[in-house]
N, C-alpha and C. Protein backbone atom coordinates (compact mmCIF):
# COMPACT_ATOMS: atom_id res chain seq x y z
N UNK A 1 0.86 -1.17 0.00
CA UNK A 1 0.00 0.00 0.00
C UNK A 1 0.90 1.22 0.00
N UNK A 2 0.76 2.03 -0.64
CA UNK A 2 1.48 3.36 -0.90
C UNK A 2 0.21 4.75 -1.07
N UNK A 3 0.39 5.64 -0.50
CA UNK A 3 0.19 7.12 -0.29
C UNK A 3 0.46 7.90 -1.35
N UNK A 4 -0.62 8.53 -1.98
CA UNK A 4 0.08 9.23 -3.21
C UNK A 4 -0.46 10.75 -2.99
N UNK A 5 0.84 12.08 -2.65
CA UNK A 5 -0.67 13.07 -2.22
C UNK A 5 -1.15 13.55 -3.98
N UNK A 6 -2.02 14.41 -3.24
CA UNK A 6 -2.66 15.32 -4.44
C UNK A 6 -2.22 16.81 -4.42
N UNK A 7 -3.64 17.37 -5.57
CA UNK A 7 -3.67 18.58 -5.26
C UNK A 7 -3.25 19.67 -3.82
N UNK A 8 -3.64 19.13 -3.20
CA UNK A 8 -3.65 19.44 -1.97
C UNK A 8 -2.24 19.10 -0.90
N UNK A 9 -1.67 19.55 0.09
CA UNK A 9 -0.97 18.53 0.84
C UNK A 9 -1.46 17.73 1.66
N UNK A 10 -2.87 17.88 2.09
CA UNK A 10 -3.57 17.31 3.04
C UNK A 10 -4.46 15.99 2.85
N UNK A 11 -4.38 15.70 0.96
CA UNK A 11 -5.07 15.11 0.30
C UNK A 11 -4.22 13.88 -0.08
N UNK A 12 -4.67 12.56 0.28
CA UNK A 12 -4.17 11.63 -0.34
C UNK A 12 -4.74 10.81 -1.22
N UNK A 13 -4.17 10.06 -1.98
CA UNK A 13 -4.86 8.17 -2.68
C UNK A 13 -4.35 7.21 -1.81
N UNK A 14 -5.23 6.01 -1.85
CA UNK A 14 -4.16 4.95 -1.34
C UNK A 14 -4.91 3.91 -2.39
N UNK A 15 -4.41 3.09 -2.73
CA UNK A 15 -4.82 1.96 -3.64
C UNK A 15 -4.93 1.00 -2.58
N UNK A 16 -6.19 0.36 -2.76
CA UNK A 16 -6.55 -0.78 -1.87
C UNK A 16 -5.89 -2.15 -2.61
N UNK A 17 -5.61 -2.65 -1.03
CA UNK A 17 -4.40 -4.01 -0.81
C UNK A 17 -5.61 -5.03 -1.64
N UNK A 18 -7.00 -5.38 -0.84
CA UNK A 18 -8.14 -6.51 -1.15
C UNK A 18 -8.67 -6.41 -2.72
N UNK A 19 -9.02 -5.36 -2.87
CA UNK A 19 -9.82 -4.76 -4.11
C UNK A 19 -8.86 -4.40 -5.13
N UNK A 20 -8.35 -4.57 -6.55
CA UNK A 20 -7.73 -4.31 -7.65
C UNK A 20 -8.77 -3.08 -8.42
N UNK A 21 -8.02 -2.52 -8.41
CA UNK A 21 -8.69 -1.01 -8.91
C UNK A 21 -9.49 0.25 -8.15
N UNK A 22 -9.49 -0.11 -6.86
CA UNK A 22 -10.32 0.68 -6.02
C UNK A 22 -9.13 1.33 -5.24
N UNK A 23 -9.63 3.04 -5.51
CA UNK A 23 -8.33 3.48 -4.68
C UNK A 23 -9.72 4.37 -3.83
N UNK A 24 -8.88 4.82 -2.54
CA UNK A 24 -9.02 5.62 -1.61
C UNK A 24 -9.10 7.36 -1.34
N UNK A 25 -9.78 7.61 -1.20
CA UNK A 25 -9.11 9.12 -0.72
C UNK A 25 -9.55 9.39 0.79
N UNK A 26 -7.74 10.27 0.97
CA UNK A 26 -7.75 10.39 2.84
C UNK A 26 -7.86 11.75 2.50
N UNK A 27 -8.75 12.34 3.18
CA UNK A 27 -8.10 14.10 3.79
C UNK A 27 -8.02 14.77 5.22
N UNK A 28 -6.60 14.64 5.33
CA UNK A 28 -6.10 14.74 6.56
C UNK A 28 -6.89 15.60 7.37
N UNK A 29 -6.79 16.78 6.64
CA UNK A 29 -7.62 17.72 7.84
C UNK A 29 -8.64 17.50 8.24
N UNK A 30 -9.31 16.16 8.35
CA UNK A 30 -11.23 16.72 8.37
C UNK A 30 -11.20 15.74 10.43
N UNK A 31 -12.07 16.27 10.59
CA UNK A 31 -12.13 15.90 12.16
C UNK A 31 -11.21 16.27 13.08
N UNK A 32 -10.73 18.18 12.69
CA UNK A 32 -9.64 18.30 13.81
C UNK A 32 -8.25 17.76 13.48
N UNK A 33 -8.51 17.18 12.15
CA UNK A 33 -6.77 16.64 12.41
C UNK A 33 -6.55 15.02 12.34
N UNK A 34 -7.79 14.54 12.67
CA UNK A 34 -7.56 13.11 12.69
C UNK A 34 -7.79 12.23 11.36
N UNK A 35 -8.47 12.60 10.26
CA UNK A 35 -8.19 12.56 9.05
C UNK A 35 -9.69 11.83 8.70
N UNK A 36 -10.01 11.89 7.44
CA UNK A 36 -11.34 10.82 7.16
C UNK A 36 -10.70 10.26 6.02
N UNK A 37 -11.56 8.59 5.87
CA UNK A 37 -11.05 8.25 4.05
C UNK A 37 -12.14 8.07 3.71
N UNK A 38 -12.56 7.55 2.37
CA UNK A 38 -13.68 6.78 2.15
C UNK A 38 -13.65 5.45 1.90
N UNK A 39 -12.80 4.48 2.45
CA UNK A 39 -13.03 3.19 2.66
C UNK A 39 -14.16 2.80 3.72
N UNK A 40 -15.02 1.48 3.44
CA UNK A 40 -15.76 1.29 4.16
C UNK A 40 -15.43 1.21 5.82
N UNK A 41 -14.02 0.63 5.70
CA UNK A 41 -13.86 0.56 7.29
C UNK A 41 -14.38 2.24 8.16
N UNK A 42 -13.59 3.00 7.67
CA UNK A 42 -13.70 4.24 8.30
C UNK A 42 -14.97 5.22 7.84
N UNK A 43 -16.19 4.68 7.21
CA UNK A 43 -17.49 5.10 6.89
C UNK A 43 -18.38 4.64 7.96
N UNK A 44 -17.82 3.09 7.90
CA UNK A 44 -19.53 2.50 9.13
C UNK A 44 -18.60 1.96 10.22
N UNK A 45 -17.48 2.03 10.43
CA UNK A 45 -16.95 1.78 11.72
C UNK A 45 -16.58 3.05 12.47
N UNK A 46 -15.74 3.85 11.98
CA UNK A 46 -15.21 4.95 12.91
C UNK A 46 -15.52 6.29 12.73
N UNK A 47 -16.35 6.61 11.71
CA UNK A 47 -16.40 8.19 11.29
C UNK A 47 -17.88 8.60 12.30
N UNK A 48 -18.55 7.84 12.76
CA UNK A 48 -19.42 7.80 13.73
C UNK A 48 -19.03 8.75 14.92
N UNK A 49 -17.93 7.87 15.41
CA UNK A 49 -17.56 8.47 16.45
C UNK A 49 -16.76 9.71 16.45
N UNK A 50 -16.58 10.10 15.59
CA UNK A 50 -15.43 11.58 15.10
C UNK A 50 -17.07 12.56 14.91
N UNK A 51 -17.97 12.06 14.15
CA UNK A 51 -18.83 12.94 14.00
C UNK A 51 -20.25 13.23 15.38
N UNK A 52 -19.60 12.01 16.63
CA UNK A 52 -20.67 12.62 17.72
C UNK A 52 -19.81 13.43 18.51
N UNK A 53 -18.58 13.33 18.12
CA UNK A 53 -17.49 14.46 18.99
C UNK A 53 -16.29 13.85 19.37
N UNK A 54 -16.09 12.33 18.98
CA UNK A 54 -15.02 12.20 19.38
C UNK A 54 -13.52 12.95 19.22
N UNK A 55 -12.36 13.11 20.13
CA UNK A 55 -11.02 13.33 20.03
C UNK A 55 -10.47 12.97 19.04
N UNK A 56 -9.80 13.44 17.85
CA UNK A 56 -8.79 12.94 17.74
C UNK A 56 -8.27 11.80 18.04
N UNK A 57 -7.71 10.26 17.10
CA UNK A 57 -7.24 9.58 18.13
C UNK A 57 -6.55 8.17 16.89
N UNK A 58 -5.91 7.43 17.24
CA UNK A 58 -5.08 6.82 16.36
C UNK A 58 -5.98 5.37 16.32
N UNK A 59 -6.68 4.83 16.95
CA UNK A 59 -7.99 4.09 17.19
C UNK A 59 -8.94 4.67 16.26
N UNK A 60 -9.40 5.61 15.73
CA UNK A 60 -10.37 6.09 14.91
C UNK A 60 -9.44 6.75 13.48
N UNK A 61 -8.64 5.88 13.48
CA UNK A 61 -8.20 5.80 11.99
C UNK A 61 -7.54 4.58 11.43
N UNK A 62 -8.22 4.34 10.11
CA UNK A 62 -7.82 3.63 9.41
C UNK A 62 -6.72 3.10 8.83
N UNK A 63 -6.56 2.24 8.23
CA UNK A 63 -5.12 2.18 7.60
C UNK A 63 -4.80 2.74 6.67
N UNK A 64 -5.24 3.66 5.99
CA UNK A 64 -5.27 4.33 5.20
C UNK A 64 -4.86 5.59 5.32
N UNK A 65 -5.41 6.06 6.59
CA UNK A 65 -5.11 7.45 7.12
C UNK A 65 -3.65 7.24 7.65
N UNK A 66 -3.65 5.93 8.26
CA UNK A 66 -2.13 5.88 8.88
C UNK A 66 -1.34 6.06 7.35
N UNK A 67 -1.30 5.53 6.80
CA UNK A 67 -0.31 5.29 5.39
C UNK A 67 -0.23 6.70 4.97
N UNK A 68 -1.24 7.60 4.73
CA UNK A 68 -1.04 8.83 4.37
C UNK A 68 -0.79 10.11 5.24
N UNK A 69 -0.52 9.70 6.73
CA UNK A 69 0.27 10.51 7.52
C UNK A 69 1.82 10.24 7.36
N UNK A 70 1.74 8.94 7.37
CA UNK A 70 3.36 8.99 7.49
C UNK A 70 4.00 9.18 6.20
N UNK A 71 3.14 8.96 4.88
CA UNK A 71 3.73 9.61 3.31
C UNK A 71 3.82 11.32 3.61
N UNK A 72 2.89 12.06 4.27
CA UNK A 72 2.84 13.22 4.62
C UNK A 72 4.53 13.65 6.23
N UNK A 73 4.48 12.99 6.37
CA UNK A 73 5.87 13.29 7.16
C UNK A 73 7.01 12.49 6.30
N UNK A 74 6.97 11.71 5.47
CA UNK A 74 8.40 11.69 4.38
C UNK A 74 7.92 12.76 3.82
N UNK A 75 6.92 13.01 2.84
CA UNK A 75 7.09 14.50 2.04
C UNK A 75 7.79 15.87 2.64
N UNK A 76 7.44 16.00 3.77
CA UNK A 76 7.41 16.96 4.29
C UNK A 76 9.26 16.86 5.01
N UNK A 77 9.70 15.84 5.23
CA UNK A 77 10.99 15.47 5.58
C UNK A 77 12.19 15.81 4.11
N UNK A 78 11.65 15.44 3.25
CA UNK A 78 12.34 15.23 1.44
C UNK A 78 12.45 16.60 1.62
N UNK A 79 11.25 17.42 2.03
CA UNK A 79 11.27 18.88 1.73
C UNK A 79 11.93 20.10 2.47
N UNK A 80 12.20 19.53 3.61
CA UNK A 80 13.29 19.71 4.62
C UNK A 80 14.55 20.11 4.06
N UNK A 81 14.69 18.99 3.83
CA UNK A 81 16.09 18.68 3.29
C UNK A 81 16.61 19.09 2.03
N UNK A 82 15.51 18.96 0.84
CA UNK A 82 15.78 20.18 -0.42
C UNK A 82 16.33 21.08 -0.10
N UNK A 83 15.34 21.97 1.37
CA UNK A 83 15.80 23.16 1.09
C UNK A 83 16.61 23.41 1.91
N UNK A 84 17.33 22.14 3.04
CA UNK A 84 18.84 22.70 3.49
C UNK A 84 19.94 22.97 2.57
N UNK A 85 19.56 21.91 1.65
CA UNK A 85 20.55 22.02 0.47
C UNK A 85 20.79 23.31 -0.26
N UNK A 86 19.86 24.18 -0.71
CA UNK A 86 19.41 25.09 -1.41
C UNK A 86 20.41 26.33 -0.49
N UNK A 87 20.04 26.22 0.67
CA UNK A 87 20.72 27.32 1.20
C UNK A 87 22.23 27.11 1.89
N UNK A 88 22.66 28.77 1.78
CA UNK A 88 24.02 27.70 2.52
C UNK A 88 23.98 27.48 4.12
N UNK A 89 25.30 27.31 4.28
CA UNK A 89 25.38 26.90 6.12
C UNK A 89 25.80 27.70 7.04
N UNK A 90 25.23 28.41 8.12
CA UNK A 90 25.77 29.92 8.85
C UNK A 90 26.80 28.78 9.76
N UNK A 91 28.00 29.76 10.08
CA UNK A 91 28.57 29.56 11.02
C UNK A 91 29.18 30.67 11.81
């Protein structure tokens, strides 16, 4: 399973592992931060509880959302590092 973002930085794909041809979309921001997809798991299992008020919480996300946080902290790491390169080094 791999994370692909989009338009967006907050926006991912994930291609489902079970299903051949069915991809995903995560968007991180929605519930505060804790992310929504539209896989069934996180439609009739957990988005319930994000939408009567639950916290934030690593239990009310999918595998999907996990896969596209942590593609979202390599991106954001790659991009780090571009731009140490880019500049020079104070001493």
């Amino acid at each position: 399973m791999s994370a692909h973002r989009q338009d967006d930085i907050l926006r991912y794909t994930v291609d489902s592992r079970s299903r051949a041809g069915v991809t995903h979309v995560v968007e991180l921001d929605l519930y505060d931060g804790n992310g929504g997809c539209t896989c069934e798991h996180f439609s009739f299992k957990l988005e319930e509880h994000l939408k009567k008020g639950a916290k934030p919480q690593d239990r009310l996300r999918c595998k999907h959302i996990h896969e596209s946080r942590a593609a979202l902290v390599d991106d954001i790491i790659a991009a780090t590092i571009a731009n140490r390169k880019k500049k020079p080094k104070k001493r």
